[in-house]
PDB file of N, CA and C in Angstrom:
ATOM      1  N   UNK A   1     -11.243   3.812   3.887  1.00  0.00           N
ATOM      2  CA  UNK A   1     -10.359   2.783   4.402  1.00  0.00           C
ATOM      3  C   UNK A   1      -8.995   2.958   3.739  1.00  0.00           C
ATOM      4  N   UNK A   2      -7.700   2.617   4.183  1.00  0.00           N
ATOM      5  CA  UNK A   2      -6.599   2.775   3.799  1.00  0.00           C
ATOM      6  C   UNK A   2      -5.807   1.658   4.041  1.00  0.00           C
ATOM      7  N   UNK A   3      -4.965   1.344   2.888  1.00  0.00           N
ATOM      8  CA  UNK A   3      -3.759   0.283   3.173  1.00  0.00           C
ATOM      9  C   UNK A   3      -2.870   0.988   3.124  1.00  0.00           C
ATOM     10  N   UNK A   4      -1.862   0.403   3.844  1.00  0.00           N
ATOM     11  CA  UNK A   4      -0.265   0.373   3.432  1.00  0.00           C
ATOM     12  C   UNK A   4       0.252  -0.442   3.194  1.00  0.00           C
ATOM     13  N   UNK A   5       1.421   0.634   1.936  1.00  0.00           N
ATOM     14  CA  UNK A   5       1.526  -0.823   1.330  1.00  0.00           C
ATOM     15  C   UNK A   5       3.329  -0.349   1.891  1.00  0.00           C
ATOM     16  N   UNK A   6       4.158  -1.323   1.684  1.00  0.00           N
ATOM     17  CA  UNK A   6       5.506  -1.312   2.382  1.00  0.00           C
ATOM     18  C   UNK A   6       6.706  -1.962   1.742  1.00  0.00           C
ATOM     19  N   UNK A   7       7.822  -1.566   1.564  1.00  0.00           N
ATOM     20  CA  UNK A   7       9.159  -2.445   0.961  1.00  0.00           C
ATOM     21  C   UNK A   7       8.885  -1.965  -0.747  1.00  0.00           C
ATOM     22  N   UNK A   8       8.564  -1.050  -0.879  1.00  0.00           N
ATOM     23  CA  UNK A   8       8.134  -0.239  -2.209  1.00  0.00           C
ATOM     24  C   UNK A   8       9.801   0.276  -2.910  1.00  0.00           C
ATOM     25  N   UNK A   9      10.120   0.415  -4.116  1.00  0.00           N
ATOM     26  CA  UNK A   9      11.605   0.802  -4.502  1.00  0.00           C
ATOM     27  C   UNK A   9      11.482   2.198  -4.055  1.00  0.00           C
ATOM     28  N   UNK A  10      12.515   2.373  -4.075  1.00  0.00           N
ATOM     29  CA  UNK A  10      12.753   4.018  -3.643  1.00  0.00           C
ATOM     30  C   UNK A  10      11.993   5.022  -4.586  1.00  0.00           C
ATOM     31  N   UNK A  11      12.160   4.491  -6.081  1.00  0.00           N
ATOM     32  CA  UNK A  11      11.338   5.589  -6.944  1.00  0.00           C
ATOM     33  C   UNK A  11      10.675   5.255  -7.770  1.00  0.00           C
ATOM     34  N   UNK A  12       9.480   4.535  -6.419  1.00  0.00           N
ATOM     35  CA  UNK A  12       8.402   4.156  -6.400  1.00  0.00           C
ATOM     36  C   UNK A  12       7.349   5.602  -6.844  1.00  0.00           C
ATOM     37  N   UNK A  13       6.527   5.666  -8.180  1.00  0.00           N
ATOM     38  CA  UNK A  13       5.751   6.974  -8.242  1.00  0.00           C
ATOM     39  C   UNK A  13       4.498   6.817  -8.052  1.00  0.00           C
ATOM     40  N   UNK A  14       3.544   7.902  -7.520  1.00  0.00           N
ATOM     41  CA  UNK A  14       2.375   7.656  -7.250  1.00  0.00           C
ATOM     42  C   UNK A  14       1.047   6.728  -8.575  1.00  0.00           C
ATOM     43  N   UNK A  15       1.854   7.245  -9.357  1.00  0.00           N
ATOM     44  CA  UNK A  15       0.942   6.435 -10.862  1.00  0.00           C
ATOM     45  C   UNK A  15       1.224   5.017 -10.886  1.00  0.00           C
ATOM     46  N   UNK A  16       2.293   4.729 -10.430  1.00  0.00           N
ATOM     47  CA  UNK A  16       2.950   3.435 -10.551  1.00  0.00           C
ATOM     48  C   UNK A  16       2.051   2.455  -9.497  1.00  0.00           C
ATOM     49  N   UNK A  17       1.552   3.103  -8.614  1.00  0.00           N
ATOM     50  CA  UNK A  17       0.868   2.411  -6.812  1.00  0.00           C
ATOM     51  C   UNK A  17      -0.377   2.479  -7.952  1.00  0.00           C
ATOM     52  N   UNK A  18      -0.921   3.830  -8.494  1.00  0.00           N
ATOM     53  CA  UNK A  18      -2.410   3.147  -8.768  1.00  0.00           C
ATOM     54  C   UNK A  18      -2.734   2.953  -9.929  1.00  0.00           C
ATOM     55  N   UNK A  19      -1.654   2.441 -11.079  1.00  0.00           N
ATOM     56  CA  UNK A  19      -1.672   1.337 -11.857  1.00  0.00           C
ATOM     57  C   UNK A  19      -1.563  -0.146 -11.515  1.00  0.00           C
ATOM     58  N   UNK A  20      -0.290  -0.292 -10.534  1.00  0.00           N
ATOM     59  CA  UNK A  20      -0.581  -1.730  -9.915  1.00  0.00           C
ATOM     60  C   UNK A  20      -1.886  -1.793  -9.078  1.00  0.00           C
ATOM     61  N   UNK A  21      -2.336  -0.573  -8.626  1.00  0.00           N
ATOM     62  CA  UNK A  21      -4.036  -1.497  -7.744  1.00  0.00           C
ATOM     63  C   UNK A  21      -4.975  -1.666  -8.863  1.00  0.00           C
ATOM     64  N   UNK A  22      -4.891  -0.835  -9.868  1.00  0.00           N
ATOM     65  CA  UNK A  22      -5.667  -0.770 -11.020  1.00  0.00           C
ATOM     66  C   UNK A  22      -6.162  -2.293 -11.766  1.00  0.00           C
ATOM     67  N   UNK A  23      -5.113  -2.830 -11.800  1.00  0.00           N
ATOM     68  CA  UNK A  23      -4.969  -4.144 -12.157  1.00  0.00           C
ATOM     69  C   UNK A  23      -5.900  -5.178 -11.654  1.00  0.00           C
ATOM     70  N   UNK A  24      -6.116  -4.857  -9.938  1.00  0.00           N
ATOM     71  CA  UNK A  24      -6.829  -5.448  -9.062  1.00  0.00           C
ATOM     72  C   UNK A  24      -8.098  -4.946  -9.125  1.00  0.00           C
ATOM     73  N   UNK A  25      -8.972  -3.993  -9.935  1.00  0.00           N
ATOM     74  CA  UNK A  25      -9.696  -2.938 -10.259  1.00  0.00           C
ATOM     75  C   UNK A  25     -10.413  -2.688  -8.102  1.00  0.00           C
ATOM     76  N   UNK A  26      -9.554  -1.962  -8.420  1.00  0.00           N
ATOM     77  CA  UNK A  26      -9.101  -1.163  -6.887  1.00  0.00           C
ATOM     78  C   UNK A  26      -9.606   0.041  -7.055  1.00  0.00           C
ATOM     79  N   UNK A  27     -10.728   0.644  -6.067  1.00  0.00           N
ATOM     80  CA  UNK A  27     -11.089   2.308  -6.634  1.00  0.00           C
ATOM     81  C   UNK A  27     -10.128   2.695  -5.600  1.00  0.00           C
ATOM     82  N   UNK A  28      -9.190   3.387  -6.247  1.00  0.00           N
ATOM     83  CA  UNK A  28      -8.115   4.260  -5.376  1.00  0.00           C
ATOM     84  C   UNK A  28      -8.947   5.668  -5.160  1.00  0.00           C
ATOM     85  N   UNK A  29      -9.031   6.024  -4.336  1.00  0.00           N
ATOM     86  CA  UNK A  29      -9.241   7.773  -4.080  1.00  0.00           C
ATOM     87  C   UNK A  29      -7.830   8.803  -3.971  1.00  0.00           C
ATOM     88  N   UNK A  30      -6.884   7.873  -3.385  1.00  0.00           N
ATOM     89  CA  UNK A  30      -5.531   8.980  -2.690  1.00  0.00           C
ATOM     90  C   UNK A  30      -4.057   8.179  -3.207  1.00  0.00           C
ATOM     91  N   UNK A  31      -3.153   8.390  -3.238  1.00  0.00           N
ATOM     92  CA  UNK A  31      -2.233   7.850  -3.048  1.00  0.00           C
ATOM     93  C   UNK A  31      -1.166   8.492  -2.286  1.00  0.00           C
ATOM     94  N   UNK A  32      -0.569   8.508  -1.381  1.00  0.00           N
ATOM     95  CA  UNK A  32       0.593   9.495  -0.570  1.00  0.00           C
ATOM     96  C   UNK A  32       1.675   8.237  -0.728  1.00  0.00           C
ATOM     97  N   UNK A  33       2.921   8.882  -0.876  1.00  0.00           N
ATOM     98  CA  UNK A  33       4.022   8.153  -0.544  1.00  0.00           C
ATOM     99  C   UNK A  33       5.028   8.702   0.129  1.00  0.00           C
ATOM    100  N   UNK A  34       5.612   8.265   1.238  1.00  0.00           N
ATOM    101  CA  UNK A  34       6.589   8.788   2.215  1.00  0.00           C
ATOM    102  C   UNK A  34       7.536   7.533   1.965  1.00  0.00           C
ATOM    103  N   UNK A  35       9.101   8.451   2.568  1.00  0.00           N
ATOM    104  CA  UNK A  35      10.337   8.273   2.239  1.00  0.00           C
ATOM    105  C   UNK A  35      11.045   7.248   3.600  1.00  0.00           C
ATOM    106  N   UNK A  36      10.194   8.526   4.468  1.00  0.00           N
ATOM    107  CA  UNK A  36      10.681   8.365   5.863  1.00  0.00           C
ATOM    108  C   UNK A  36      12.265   8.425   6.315  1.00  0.00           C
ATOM    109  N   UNK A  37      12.971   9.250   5.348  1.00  0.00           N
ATOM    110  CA  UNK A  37      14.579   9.421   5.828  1.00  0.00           C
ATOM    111  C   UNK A  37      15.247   8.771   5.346  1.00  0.00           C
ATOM    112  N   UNK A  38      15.007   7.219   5.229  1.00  0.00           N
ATOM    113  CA  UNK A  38      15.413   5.896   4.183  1.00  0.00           C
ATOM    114  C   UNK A  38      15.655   6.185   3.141  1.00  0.00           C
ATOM    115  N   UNK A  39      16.829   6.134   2.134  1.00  0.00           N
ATOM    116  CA  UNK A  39      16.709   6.386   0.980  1.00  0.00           C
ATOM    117  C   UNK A  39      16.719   4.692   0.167  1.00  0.00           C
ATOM    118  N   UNK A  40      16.315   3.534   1.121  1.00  0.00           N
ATOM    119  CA  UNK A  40      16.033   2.494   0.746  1.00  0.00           C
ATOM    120  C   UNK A  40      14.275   2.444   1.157  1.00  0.00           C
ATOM    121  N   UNK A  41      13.566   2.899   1.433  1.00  0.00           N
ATOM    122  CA  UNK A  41      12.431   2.249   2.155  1.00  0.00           C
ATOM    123  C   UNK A  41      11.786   3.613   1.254  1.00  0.00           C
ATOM    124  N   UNK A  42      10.704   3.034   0.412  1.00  0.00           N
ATOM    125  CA  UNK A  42       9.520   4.121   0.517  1.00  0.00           C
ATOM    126  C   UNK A  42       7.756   2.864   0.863  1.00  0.00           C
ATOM    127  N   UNK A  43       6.986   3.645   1.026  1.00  0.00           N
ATOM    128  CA  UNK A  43       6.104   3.383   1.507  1.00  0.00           C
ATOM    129  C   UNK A  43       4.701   4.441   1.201  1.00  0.00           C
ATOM    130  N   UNK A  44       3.845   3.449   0.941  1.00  0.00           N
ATOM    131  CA  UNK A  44       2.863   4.363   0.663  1.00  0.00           C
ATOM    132  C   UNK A  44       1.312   4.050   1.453  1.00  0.00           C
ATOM    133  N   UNK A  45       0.808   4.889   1.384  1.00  0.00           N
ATOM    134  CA  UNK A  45      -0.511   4.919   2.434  1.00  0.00           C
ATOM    135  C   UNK A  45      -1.355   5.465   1.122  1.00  0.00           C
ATOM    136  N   UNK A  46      -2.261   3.983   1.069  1.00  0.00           N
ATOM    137  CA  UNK A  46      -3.537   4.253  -0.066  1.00  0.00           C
ATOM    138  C   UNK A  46      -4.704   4.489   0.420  1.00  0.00           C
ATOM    139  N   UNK A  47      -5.756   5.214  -0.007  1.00  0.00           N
ATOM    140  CA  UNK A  47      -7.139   5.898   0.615  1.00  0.00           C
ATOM    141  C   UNK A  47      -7.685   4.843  -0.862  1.00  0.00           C
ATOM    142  N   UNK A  48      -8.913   4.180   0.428  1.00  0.00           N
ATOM    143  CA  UNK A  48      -9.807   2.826  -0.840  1.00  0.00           C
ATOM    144  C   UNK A  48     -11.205   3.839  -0.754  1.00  0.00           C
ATOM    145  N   UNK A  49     -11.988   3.438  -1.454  1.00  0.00           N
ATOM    146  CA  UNK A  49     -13.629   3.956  -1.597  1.00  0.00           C
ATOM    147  C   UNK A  49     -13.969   3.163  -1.777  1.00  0.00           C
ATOM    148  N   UNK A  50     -13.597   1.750  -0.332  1.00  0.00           N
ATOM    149  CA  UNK A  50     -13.916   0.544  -0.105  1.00  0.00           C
ATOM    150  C   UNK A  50     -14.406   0.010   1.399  1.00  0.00           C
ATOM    151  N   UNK A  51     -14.974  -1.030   1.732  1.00  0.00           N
ATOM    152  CA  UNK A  51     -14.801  -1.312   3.041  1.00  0.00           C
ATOM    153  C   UNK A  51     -13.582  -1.789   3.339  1.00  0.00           C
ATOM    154  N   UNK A  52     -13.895  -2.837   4.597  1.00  0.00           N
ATOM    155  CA  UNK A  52     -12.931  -3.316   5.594  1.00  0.00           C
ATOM    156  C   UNK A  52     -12.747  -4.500   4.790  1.00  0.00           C
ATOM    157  N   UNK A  53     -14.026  -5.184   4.013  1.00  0.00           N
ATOM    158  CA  UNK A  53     -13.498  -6.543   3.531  1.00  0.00           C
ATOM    159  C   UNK A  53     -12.917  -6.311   1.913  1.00  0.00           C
ATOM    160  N   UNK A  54     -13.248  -5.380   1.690  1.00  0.00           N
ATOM    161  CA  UNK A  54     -12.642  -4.619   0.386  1.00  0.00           C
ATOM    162  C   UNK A  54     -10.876  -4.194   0.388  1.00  0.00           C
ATOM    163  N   UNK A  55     -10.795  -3.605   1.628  1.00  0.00           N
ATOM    164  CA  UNK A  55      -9.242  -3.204   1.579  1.00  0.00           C
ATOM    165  C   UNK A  55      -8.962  -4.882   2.255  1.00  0.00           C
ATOM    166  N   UNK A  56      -9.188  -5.758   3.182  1.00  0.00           N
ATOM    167  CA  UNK A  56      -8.402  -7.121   3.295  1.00  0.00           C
ATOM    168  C   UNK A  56      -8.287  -8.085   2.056  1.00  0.00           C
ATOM    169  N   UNK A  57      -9.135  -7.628   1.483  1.00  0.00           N
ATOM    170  CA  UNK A  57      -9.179  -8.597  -0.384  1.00  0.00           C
ATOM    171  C   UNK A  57      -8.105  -7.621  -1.117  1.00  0.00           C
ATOM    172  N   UNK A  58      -7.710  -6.482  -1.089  1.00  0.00           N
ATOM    173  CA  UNK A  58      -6.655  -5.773  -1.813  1.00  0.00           C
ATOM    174  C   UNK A  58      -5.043  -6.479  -0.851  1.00  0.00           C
ATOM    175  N   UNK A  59      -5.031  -6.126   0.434  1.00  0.00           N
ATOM    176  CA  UNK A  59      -3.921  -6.556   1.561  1.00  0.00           C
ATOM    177  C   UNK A  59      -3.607  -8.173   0.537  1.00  0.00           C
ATOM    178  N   UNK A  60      -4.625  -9.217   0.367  1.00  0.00           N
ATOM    179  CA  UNK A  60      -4.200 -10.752   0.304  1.00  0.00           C
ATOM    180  C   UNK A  60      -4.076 -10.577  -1.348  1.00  0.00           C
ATOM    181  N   UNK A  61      -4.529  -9.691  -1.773  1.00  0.00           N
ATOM    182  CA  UNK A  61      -3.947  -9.451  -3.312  1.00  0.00           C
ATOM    183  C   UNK A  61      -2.186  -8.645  -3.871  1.00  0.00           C
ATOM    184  N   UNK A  62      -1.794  -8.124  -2.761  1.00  0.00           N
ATOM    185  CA  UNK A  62      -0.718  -7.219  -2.894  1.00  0.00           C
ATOM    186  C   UNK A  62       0.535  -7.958  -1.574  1.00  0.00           C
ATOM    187  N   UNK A  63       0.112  -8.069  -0.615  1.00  0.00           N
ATOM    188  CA  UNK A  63       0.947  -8.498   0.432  1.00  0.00           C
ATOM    189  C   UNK A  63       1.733  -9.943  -0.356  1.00  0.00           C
ATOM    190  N   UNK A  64       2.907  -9.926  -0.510  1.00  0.00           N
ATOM    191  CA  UNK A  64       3.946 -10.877  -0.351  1.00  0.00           C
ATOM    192  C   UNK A  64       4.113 -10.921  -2.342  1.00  0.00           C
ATOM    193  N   UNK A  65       3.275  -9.768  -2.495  1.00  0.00           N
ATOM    194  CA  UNK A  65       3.474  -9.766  -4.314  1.00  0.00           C
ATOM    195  C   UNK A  65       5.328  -9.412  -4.331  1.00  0.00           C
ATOM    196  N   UNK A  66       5.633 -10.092  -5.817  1.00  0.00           N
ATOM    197  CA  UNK A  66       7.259  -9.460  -6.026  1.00  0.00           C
ATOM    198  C   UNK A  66       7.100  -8.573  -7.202  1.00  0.00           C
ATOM    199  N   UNK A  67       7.132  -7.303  -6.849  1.00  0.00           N
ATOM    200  CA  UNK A  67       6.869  -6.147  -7.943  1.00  0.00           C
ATOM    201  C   UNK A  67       8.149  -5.202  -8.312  1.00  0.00           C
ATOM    202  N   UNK A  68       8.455  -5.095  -9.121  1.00  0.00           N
ATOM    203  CA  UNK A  68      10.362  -4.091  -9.277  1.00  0.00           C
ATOM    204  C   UNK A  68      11.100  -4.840  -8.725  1.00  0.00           C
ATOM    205  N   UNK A  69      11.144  -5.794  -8.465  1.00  0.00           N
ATOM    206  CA  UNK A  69      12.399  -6.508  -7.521  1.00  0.00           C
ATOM    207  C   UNK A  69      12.586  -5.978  -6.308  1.00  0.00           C
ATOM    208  N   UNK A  70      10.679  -5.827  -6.040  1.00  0.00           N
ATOM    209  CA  UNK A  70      11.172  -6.345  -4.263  1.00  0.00           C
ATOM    210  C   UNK A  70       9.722  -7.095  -3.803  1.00  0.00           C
ATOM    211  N   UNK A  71       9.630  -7.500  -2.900  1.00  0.00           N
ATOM    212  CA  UNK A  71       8.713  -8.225  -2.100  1.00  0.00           C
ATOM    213  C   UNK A  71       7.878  -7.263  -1.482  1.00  0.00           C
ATOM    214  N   UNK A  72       6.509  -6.947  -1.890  1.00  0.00           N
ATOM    215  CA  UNK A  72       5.681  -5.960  -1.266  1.00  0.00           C
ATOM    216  C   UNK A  72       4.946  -6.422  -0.176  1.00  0.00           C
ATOM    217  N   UNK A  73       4.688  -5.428   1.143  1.00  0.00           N
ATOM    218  CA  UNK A  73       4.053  -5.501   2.805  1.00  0.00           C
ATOM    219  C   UNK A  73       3.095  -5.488   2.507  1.00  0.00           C
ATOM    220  N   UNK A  74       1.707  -5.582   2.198  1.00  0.00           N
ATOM    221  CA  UNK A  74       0.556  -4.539   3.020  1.00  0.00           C
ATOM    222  C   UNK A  74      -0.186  -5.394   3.991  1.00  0.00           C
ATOM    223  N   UNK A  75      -0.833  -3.977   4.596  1.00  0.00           N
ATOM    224  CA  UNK A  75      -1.591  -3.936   5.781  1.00  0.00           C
ATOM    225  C   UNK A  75      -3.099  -3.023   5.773  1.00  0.00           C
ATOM    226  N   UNK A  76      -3.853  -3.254   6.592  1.00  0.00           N
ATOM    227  CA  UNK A  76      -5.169  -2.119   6.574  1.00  0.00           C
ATOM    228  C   UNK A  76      -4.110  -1.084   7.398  1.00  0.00           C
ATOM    229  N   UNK A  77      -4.633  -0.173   7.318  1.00  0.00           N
ATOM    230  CA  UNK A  77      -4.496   0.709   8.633  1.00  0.00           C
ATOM    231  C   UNK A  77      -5.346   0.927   9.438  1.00  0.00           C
ATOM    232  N   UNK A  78      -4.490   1.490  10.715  1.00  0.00           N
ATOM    233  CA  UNK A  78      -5.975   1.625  11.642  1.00  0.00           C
ATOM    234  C   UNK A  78      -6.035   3.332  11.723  1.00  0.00           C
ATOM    235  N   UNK A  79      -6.662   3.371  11.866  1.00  0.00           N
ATOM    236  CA  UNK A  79      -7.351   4.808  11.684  1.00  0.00           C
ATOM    237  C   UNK A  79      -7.293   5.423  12.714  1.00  0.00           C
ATOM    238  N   UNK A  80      -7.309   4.666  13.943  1.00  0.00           N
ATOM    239  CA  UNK A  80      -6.839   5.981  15.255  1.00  0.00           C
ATOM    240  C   UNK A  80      -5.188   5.850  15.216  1.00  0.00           C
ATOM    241  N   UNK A  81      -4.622   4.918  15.069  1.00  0.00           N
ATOM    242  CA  UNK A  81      -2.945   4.994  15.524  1.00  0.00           C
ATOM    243  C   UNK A  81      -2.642   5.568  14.226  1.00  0.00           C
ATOM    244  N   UNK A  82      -3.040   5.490  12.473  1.00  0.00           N
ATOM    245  CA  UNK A  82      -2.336   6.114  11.818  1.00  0.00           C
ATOM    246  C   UNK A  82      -1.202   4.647  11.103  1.00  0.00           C
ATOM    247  N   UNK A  83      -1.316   3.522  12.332  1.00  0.00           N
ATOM    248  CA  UNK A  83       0.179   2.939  11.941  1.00  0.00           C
ATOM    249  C   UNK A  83      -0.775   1.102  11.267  1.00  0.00           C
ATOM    250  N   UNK A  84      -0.342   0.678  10.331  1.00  0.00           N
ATOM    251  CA  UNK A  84      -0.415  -0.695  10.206  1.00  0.00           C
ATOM    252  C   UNK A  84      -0.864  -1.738  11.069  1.00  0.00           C
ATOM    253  N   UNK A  85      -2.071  -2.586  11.217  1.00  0.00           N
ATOM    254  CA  UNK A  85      -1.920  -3.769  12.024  1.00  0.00           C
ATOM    255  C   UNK A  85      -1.390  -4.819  11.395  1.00  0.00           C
ATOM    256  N   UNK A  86      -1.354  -5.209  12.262  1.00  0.00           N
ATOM    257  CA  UNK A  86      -0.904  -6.912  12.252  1.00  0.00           C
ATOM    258  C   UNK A  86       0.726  -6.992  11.609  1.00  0.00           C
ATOM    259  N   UNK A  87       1.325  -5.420  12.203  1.00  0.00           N
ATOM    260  CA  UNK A  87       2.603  -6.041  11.714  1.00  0.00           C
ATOM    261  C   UNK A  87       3.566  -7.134  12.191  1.00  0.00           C
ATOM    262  N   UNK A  88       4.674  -7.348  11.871  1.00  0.00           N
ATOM    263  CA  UNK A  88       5.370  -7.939  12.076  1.00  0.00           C
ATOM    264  C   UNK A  88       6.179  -7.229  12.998  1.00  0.00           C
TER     265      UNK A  88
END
């Protein structure tokens, strides 16, 4: 299962994503982070060695957190589109 997480600082590092899930004792498997062209926006797509109600208990643990001075997104992902539900 995978979240994304979204509104991340620019140099946002992969240790940094799975120390803050760490906290949440989150079994991370992956961490990827993309830029996407933005040199304001990074974003990262986490791989859980969790279920569905496992990554929505991480989403209501991280979504609307204020971490580095910014306001963090997440979402599950969906696994055929690749892209976030329930965005905005």
């Amino acid at each position: 299962m995978n979240v994304v997480i979204r509104n991340l600082p620019k140099d946002t590092s992969e240790n940094e994503i799975q120390a803050l899930l760490k906290e949440h004792g989150v079994p991370v498997t992956k961490v990827t982070l993309t830029n996407k062209g933005n040199a304001e926006l990074c974003v990262a797509v986490v791989a859980l060695d969790t279920n569905r109600a496992g990554a929505d208990a991480l989403v209501g643990m991280v979504d609307g957190k204020f971490w580095h001075g910014k306001t963090l997104a997440a979402r599950t992902q969906n696994m055929f589109t690749g892209q976030g539900l329930n965005q905005p």
